[in-house]
Protein backbone atom coordinates (compact mmCIF):
# COMPACT_ATOMS: atom_id res chain seq x y z
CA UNK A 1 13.13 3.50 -1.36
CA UNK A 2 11.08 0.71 0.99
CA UNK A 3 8.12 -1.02 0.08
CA UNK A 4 5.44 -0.51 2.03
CA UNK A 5 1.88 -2.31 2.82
CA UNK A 6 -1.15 0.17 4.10
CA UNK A 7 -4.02 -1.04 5.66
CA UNK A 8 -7.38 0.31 6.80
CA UNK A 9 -10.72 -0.38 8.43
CA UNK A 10 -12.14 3.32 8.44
CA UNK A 11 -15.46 2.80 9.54
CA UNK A 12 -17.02 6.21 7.75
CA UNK A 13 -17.80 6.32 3.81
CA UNK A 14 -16.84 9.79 3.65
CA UNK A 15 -13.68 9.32 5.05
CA UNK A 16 -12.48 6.10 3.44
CA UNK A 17 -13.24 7.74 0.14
CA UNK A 18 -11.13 10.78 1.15
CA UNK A 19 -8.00 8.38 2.03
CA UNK A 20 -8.63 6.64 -1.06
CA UNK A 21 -8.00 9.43 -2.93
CA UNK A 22 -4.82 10.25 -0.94
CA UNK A 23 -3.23 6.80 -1.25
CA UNK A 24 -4.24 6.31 -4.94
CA UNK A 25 -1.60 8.91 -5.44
CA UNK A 26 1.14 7.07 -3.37
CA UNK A 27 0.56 3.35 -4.36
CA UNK A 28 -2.06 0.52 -6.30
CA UNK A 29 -4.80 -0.58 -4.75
CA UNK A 30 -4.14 -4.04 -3.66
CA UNK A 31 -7.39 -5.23 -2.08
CA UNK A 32 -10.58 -2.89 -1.20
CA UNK A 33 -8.47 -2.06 1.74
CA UNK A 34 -5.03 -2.12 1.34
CA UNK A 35 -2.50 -0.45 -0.86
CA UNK A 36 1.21 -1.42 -1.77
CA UNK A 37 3.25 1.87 -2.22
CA UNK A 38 7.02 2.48 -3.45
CA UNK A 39 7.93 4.91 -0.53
CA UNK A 40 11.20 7.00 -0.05
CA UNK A 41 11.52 7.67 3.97
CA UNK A 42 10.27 11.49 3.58
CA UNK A 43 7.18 10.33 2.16
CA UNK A 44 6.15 7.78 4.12
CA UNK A 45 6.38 10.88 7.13
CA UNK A 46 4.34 12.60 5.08
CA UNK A 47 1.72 10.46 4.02
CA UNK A 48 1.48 9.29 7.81
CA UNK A 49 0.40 12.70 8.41
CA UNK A 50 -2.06 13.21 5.44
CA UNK A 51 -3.47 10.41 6.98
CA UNK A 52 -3.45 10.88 10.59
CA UNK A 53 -5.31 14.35 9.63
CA UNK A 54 -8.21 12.09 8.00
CA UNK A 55 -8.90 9.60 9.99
CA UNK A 56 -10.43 9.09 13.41
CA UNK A 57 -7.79 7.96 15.46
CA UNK A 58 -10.26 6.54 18.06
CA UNK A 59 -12.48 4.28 15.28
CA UNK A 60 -10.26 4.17 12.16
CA UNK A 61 -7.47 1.80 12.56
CA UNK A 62 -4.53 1.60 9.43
CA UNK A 63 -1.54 0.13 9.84
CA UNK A 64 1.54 0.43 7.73
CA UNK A 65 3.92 -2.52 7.34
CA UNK A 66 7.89 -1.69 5.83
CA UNK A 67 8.70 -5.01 4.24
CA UNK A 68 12.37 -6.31 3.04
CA UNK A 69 12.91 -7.38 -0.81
CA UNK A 70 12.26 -11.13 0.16
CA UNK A 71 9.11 -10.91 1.76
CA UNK A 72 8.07 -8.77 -1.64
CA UNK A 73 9.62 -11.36 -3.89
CA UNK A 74 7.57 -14.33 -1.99
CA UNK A 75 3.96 -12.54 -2.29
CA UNK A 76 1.24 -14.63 -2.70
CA UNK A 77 -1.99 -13.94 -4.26
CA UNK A 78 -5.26 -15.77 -4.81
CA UNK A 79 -7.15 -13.48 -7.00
CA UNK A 80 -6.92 -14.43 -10.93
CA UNK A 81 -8.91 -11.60 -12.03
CA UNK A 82 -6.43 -9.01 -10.41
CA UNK A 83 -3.59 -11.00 -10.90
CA UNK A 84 -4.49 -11.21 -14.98
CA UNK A 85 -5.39 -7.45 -15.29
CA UNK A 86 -1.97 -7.19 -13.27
CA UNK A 87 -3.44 -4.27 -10.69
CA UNK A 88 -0.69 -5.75 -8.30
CA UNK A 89 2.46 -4.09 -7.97
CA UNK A 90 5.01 -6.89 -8.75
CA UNK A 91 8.60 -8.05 -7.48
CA UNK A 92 9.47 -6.72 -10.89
CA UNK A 93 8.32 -3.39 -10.84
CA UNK A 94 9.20 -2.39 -7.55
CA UNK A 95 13.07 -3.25 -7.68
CA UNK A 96 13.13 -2.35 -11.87
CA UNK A 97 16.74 -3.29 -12.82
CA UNK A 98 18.01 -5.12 -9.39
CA UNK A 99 18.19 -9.18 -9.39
CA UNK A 100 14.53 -10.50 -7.70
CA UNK A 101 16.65 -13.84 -7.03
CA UNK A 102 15.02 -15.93 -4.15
């Protein structure tokens, strides 16, 4: 299972909301636009193409980032309100069960 970071500037409301409701399913909203997802290799392919068949590939960019347990373990954030209400996927609940030493 990786970790993964999405992230997307889709310049139409109609299709932002439509990969919204794709990636809700696959990870938490981290920021208006970028999600943190759990992601076996399988379904990072196919999420890549549920994507690629909603966005404009000439005006929508999204990246996706793979990061390693450390970079996880030594996020950052800024945001109290999210933080408190804990919308955040944490160190914790990613690797549930495995030591999150640093």
């Amino acid at each position: 299972m990786n970790i993964n970071l999405l992230t997307h500037d889709i310049v139409s409301d109609r299709r932002r909301n439509r990969l919204f409701k794709v990636l809700k399913g696959y990870g938490v909203r981290a920021n208006y636009s970028v999600f943190e997802c759990r992601l076996h290799k399988r379904t990072i392919s196919d999420l890549k193409n549920k994507v690629c068949s909603i966005i404009d590939q000439k005006e929508d960019p999204v990246l996706f980032y793979e990061l390693c347990l450390s970079c996880v373990v030594k996020k950052a954030s800024f945001d109290y309100k999210r933080d408190k209400g804990n919308n955040n996927i944490t160190s914790s609940e990613l690797y549930a069960g495995e030591n999150n030493g640093g």
